[in-house]
N, C-alpha and C. Protein backbone atom coordinates (compact mmCIF):
# COMPACT_ATOMS: atom_id res chain seq x y z
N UNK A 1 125.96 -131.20 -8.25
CA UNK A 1 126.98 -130.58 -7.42
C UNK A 1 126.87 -129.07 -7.48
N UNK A 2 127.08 -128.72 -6.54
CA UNK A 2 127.27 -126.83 -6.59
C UNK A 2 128.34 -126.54 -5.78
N UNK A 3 129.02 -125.12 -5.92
CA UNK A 3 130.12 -124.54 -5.58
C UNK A 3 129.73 -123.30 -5.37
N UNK A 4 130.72 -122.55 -4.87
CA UNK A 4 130.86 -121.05 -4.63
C UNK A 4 132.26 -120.60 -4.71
N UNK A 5 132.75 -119.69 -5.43
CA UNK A 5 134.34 -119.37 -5.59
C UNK A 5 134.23 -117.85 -5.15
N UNK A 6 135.53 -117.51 -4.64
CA UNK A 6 135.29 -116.19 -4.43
C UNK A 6 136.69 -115.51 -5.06
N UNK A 7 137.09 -115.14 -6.26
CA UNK A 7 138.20 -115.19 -6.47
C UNK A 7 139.06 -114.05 -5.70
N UNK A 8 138.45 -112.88 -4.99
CA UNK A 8 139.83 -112.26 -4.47
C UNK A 8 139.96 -112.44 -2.92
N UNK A 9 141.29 -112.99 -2.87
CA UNK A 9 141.37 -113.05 -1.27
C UNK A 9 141.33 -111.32 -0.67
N UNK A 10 141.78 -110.64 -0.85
CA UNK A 10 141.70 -109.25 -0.59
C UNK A 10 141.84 -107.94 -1.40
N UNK A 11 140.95 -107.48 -1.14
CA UNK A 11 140.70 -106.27 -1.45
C UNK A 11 140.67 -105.02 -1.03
N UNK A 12 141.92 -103.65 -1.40
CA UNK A 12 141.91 -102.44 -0.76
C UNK A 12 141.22 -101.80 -1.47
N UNK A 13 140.46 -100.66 -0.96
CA UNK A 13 139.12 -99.81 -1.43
C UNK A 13 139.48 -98.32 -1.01
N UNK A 14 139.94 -97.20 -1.52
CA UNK A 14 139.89 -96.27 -1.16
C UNK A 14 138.71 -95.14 -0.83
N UNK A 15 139.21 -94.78 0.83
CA UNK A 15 137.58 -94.58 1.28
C UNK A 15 137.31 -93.33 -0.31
N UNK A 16 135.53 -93.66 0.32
CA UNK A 16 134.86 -92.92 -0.78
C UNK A 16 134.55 -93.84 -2.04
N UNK A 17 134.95 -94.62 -2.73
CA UNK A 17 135.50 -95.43 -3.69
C UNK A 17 134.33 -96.43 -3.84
N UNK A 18 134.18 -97.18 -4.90
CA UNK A 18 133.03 -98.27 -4.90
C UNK A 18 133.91 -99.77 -4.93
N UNK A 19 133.33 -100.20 -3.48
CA UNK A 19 133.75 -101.69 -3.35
C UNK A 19 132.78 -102.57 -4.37
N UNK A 20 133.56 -103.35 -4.92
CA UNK A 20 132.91 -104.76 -5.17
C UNK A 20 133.91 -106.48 -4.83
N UNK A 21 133.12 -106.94 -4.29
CA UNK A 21 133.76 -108.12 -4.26
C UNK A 21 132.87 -109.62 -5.05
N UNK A 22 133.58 -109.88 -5.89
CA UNK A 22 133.04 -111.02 -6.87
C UNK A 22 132.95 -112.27 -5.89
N UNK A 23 131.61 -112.70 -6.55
CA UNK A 23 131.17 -114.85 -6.01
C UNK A 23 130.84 -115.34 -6.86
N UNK A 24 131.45 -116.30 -7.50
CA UNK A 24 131.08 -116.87 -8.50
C UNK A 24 130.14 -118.23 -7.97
N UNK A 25 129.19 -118.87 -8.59
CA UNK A 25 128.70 -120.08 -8.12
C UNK A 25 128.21 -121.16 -9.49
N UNK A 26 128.16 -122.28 -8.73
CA UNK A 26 127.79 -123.26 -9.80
C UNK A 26 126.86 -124.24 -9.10
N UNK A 27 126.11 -124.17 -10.52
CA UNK A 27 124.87 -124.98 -9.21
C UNK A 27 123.57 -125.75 -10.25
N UNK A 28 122.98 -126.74 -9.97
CA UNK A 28 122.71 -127.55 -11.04
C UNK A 28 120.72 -126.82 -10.98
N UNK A 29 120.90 -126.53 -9.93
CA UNK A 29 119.15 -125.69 -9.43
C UNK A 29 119.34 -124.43 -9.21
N UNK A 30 118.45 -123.65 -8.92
CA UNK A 30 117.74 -122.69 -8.61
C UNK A 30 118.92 -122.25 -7.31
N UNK A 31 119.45 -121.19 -7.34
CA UNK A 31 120.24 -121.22 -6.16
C UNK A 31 119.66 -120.23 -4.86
N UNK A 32 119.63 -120.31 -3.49
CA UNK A 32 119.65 -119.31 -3.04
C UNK A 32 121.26 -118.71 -2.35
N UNK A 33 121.34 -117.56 -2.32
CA UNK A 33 122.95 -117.02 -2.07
C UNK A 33 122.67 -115.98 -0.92
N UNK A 34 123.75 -115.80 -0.23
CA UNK A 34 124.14 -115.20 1.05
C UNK A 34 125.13 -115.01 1.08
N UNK A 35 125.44 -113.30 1.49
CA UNK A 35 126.41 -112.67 1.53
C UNK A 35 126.93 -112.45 3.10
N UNK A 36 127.56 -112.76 4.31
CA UNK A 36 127.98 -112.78 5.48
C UNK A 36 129.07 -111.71 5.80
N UNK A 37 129.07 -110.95 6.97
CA UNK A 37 130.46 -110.37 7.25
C UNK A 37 130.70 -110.43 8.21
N UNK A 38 132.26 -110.31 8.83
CA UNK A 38 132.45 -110.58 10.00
C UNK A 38 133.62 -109.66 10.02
N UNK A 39 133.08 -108.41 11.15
CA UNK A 39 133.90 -107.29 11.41
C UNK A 39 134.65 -107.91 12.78
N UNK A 40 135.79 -106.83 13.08
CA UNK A 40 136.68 -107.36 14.00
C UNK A 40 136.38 -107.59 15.23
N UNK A 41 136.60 -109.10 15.68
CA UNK A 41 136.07 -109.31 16.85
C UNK A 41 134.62 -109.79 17.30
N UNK A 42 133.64 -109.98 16.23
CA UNK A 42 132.43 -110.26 16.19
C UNK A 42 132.37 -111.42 15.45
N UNK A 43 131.10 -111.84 15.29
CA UNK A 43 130.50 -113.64 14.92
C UNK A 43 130.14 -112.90 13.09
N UNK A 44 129.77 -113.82 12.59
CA UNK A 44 129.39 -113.85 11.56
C UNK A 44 127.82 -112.90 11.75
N UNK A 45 127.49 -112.31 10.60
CA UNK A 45 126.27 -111.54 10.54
C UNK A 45 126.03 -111.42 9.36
N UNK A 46 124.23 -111.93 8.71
CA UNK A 46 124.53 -111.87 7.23
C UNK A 46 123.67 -110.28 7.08
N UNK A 47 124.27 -110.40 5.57
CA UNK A 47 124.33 -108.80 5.23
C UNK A 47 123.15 -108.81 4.12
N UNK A 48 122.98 -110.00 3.20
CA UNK A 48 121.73 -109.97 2.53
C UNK A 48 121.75 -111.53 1.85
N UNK A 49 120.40 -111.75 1.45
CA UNK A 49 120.18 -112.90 0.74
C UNK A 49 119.34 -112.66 -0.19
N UNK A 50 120.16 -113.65 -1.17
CA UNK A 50 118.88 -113.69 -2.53
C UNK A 50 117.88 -115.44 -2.28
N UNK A 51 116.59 -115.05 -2.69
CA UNK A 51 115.89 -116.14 -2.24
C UNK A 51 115.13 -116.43 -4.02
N UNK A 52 114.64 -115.80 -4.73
CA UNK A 52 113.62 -115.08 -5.73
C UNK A 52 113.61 -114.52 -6.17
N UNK A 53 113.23 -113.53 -7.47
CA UNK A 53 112.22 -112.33 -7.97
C UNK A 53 113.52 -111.46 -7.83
N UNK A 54 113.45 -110.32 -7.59
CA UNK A 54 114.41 -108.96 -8.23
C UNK A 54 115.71 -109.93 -7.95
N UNK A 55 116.47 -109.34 -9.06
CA UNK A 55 117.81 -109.72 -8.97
C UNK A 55 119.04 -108.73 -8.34
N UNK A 56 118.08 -107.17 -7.84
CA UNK A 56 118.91 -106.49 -7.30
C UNK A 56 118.78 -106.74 -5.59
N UNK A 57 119.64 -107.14 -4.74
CA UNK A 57 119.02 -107.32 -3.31
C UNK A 57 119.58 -106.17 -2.74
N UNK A 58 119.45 -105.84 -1.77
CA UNK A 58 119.52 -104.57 -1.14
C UNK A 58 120.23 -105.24 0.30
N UNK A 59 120.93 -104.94 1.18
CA UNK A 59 121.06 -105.02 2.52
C UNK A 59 121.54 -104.42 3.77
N UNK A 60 121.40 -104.34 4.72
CA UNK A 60 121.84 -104.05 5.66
C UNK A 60 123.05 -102.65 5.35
N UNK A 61 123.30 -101.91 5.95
CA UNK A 61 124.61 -101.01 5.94
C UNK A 61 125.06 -100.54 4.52
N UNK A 62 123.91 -100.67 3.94
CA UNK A 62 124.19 -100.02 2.45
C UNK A 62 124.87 -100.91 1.39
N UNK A 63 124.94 -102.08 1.68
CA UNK A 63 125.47 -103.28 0.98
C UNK A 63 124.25 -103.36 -0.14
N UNK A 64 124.49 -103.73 -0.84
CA UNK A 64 123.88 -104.45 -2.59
C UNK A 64 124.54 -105.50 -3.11
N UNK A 65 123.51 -106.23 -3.80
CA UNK A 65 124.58 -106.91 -4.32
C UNK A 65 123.08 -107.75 -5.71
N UNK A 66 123.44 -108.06 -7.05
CA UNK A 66 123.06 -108.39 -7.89
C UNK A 66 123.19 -109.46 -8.13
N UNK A 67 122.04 -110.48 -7.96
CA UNK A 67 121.87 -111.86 -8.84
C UNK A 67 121.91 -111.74 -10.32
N UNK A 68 122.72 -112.27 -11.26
CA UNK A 68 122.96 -112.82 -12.96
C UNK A 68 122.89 -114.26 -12.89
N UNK A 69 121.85 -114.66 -13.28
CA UNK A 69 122.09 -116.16 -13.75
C UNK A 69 122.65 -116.71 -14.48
N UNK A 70 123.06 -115.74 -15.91
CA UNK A 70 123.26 -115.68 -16.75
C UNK A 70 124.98 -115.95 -16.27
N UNK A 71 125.33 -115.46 -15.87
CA UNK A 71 127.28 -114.97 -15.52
C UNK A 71 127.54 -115.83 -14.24
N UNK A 72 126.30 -116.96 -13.77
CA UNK A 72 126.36 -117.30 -12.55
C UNK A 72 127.29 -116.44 -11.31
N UNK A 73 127.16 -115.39 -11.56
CA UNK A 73 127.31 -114.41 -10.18
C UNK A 73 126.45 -113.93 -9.64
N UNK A 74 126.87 -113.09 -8.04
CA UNK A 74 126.44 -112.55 -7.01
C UNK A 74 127.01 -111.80 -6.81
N UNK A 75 127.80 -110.35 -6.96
CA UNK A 75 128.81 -109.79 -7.13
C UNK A 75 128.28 -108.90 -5.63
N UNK A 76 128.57 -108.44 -4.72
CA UNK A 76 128.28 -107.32 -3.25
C UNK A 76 129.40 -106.36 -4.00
N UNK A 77 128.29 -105.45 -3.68
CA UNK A 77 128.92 -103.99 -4.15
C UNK A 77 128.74 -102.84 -2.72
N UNK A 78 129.37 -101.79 -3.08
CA UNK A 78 128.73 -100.59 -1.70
C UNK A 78 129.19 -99.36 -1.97
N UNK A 79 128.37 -98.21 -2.11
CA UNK A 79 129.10 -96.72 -2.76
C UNK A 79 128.50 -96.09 -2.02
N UNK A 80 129.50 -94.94 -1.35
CA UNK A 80 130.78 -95.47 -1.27
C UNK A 80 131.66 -95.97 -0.20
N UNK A 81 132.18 -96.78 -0.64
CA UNK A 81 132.97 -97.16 0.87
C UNK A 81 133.68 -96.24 1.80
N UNK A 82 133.46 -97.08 3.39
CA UNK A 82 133.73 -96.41 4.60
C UNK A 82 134.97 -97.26 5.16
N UNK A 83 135.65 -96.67 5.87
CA UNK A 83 136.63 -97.43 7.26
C UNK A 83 135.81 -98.66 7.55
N UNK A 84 135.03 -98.07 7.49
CA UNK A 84 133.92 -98.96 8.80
C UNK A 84 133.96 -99.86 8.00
N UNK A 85 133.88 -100.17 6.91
CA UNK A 85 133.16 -101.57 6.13
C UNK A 85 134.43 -103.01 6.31
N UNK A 86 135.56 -102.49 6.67
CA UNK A 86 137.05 -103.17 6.64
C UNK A 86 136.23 -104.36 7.60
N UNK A 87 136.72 -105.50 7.31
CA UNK A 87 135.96 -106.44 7.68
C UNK A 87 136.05 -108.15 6.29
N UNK A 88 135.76 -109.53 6.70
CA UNK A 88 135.91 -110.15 6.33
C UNK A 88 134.38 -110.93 6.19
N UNK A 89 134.52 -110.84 4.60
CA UNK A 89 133.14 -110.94 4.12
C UNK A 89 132.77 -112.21 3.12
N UNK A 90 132.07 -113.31 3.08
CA UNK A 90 131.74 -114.43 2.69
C UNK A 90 130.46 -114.60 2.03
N UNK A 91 130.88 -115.30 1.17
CA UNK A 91 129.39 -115.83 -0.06
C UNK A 91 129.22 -117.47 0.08
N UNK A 92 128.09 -117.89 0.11
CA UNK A 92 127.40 -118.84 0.79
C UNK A 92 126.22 -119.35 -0.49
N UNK A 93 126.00 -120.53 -0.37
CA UNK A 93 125.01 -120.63 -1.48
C UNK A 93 124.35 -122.11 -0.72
N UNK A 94 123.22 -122.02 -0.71
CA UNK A 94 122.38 -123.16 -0.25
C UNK A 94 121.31 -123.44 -1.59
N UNK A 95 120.94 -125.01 -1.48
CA UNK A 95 119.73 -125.53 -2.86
C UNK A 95 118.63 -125.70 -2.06
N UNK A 96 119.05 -125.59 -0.82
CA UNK A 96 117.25 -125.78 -0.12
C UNK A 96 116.62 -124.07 0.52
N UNK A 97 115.46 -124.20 0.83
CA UNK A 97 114.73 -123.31 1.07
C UNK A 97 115.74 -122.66 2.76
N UNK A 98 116.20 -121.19 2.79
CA UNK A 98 116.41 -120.85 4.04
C UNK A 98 115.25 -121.06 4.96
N UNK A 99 115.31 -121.81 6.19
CA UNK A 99 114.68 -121.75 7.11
C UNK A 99 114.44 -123.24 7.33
N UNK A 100 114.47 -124.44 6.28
CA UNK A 100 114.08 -125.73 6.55
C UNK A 100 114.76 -126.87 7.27
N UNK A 101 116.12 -126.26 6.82
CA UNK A 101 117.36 -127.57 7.37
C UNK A 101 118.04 -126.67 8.30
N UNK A 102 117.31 -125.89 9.28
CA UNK A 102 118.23 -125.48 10.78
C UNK A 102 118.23 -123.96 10.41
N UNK A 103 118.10 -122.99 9.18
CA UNK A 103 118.47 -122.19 8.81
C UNK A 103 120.25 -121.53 8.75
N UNK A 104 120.02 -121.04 7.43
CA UNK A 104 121.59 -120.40 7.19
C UNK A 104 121.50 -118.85 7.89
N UNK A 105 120.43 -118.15 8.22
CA UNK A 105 120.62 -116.77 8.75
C UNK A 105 121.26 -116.97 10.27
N UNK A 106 121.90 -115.97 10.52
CA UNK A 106 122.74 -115.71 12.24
C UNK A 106 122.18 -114.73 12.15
N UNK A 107 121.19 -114.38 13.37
CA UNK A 107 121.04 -113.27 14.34
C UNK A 107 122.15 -112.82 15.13
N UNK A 108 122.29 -111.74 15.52
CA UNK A 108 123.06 -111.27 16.52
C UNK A 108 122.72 -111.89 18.35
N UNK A 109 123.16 -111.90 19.09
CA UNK A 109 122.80 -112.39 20.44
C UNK A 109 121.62 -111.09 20.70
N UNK A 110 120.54 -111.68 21.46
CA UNK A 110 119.84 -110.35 21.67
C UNK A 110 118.73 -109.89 20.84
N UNK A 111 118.86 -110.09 19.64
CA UNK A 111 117.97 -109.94 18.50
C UNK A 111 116.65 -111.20 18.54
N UNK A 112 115.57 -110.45 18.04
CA UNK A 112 114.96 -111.86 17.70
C UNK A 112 114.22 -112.11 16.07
């Protein structure tokens, strides 16, 4: 069985300030994890994934975020936070390879 918890429903960040938002997961394999956001009025868009190898991932809009196996977290961090980042943001965890069962990534419309 595996899980994903995210314990804070919300979080205020004063601009300038370093966001983090905690994911906890549980998982009997090898996990891969995905961090998603969804700003106002738009679809889901992911912001980074861990697949492998460095445990620091890097993504999109200055997002980070650190694999611990050890603490089974994924913690998304961002310094320092903007207005702009206000938005509703999700942690995701799949046991199979991204890309095999339909894929977990969303493109934007337009993108390829």
């Amino acid at each position: 069985a595996q899980s994903v918890t995210q314990p804070d429903d919300h979080i205020t960040v004063s601009e300038g300030a370093r966001l983090e938002l905690k994911c906890n997961y549980s998982s009997s394999v090898s996990p891969y994890l995905f961090w998603y956001v969804q700003y106002p009025n738009q679809g889901l868009q992911l912001l980074l994934k861990y697949e492998s190898g460095d445990s620091l991932v890097s993504g999109i809009k200055g997002f980070e975020a650190e694999f611990r196996r050890s603490e089974e977290s994924f913690h998304l961090r961002k310094i320092p936070a903007h207005w702009k980042d206000s938005a509703k943001c999700f942690c995701a965890l799949s046991d199979t390879v991204p890309g095999t069962a339909g894929g977990a990534e969303h493109k934007p419309p337009g993108t390829t």
